[in-house]
Protein backbone atom coordinates (compact mmCIF):
# COMPACT_ATOMS: atom_id res chain seq x y z
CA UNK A 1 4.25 6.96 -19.54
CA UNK A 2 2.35 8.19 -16.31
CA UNK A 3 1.91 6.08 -13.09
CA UNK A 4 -1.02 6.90 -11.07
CA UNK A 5 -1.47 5.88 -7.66
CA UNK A 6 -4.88 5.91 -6.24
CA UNK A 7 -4.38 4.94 -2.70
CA UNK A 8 -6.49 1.86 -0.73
CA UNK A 9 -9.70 3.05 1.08
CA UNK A 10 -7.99 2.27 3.99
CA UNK A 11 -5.58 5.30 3.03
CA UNK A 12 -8.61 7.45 2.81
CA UNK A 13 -11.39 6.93 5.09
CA UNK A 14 -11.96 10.43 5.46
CA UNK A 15 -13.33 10.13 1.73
CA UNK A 16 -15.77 7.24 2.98
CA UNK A 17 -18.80 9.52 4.05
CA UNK A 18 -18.38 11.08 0.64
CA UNK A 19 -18.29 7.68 -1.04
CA UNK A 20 -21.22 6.52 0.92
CA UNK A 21 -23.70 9.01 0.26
CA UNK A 22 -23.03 8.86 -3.49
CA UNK A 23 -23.36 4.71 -3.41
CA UNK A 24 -26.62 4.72 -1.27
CA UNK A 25 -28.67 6.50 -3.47
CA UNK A 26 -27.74 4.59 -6.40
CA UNK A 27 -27.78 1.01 -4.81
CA UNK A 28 -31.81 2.40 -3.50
CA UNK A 29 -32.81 2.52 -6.55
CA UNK A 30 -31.18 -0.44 -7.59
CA UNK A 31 -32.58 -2.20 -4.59
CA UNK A 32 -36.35 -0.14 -5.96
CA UNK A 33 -36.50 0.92 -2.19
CA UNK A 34 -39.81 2.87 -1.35
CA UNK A 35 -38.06 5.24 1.47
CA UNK A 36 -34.88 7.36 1.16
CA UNK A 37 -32.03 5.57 2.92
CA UNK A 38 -30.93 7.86 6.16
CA UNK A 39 -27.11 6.69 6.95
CA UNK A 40 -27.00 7.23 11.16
CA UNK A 41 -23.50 8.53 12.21
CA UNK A 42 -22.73 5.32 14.59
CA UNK A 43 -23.23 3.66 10.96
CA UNK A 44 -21.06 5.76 9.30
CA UNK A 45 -18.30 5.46 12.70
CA UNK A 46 -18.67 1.54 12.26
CA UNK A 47 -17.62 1.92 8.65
CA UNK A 48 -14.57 4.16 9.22
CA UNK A 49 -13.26 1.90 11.99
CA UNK A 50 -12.60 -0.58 9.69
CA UNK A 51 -10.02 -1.25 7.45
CA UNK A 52 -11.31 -2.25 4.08
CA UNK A 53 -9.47 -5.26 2.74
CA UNK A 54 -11.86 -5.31 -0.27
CA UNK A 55 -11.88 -1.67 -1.33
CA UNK A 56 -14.49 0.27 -2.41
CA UNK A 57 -15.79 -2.99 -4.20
CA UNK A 58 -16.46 -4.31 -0.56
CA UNK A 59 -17.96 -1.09 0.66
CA UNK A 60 -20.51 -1.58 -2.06
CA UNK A 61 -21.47 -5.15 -0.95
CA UNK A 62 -21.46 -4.72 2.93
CA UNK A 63 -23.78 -1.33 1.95
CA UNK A 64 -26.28 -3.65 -0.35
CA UNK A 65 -26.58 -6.30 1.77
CA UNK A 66 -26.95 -4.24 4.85
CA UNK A 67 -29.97 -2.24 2.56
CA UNK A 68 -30.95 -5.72 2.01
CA UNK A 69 -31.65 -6.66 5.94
CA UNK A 70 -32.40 -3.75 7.06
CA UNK A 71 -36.01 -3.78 4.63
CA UNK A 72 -38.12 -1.16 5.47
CA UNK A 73 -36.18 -0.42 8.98
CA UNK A 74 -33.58 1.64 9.80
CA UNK A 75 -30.23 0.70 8.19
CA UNK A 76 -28.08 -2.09 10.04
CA UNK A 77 -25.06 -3.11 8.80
CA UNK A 78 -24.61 -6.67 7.51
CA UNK A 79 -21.05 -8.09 6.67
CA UNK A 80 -18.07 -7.98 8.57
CA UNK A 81 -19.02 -5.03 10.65
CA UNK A 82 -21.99 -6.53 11.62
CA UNK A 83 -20.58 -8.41 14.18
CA UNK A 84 -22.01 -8.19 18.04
CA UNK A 85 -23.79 -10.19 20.77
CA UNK A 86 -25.20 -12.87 19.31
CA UNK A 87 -24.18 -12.73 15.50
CA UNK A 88 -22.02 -14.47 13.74
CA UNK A 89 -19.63 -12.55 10.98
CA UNK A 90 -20.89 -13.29 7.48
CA UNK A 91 -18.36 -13.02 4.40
CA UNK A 92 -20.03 -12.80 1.28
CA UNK A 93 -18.01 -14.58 -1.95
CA UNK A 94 -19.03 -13.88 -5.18
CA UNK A 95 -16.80 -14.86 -7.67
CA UNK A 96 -16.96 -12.35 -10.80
CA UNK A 97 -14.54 -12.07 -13.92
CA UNK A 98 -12.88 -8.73 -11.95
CA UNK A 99 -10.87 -10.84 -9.33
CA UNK A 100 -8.70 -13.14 -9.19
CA UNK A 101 -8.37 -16.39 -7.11
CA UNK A 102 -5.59 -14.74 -5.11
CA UNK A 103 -7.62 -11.71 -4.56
CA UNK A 104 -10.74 -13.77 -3.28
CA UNK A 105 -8.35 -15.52 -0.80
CA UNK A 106 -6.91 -12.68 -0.24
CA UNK A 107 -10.29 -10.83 1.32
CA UNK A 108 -11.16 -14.38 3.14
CA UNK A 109 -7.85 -14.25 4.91
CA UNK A 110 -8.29 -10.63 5.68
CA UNK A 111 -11.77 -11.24 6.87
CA UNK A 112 -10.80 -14.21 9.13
CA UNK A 113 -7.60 -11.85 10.74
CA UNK A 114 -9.52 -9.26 11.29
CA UNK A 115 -12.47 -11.61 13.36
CA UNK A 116 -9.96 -13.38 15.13
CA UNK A 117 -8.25 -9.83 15.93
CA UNK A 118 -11.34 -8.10 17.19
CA UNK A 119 -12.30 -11.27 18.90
CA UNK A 120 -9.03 -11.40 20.57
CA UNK A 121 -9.09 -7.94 21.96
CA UNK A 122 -6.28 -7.08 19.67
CA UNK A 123 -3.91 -9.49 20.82
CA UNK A 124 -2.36 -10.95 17.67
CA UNK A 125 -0.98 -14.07 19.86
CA UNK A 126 -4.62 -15.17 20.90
CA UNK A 127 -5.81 -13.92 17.74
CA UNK A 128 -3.24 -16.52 16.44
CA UNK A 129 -3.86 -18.93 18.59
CA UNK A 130 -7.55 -19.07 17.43
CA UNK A 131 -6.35 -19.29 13.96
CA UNK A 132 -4.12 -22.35 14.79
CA UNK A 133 -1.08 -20.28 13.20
CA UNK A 134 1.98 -18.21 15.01
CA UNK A 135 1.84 -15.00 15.90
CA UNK A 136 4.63 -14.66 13.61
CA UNK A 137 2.02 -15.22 10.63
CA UNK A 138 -0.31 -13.23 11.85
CA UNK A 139 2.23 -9.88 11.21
CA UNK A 140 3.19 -11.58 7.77
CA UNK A 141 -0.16 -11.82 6.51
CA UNK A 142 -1.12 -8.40 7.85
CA UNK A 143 1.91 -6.74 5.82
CA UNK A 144 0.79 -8.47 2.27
CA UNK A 145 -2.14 -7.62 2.67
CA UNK A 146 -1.46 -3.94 3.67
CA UNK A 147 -3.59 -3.91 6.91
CA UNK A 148 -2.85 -2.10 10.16
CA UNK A 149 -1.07 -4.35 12.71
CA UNK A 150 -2.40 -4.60 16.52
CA UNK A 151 -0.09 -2.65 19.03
CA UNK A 152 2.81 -4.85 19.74
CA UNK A 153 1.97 -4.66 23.46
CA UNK A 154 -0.36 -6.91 22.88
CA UNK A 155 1.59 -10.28 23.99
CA UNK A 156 5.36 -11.24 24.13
């Protein structure tokens, strides 16, 4: 018997611009868009500053929906990235035969870290503090779910 690994996104973002030009296509014609989709590189710099909690499966639905808003326009991001003066971050659950419960709770908690984190500056104890748990938790859940901690400057 073999074992693959094939490593997180998160392990590979330097394969995202590859993985985005080969979805985008596919999802435009999906989507029966008239014009060719044109990916800007502060896009394509939003999407490898982020860690990808979901995967590539994630990837896929922050690129649709963002296809989806962004109509005839330019592309804007929608989804987690698309936070910014005056918008709210939107997490998307759709529950399909693929994941589990643990896995959907899993993204949610991941989404809501990662809010509270960039909302926080990066401090995981006022990004705890806004989550109503210890910082403490904050490093626990950041470690099962695999995700870059903040500097631990951030906060006593």
């Amino acid at each position: 018997m073999f074992l693959i690994r094939v490593p997180p996104l998160r392990e590979r973002l330097e394969d995202l611009p590859i993985l985005v030009n080969q979805l985008l296509p596919s999802l435009a014609v999906a989507l029966q868009l008239k014009k060719p989709v044109e990916l800007r590189q502060d896009i394509l710099a939003q999407l490898q500053n982020y860690s990808w909690p979901g995967n590539i499966r994630e990837l896929r639905n922050v690129l649709e929906s963002s296809l989806i808003v962004s109509e005839a326009g330019p592309m804007r991001l929608d989804g987690p990235l698309s936070t910014g003066p005056g918008k709210q971050p939107a997490l998307t659950i759709r529950p399909d035969s693929d994941r589990t419960l643990n896995q959907i709770v899993d993204e949610v908690m991941s989404f809501l870290i990662t809010y509270a984190l960039n909302q926080a500056d990066q401090n995981a104890r006022e990004a705890a503090r806004r989550l109503g748990i210890s910082r403490d938790s904050i490093y626990r859940h950041l470690k099962k779910l695999h995700m870059k901690p903040p500097k631990r400057g951030n906060g006593p």
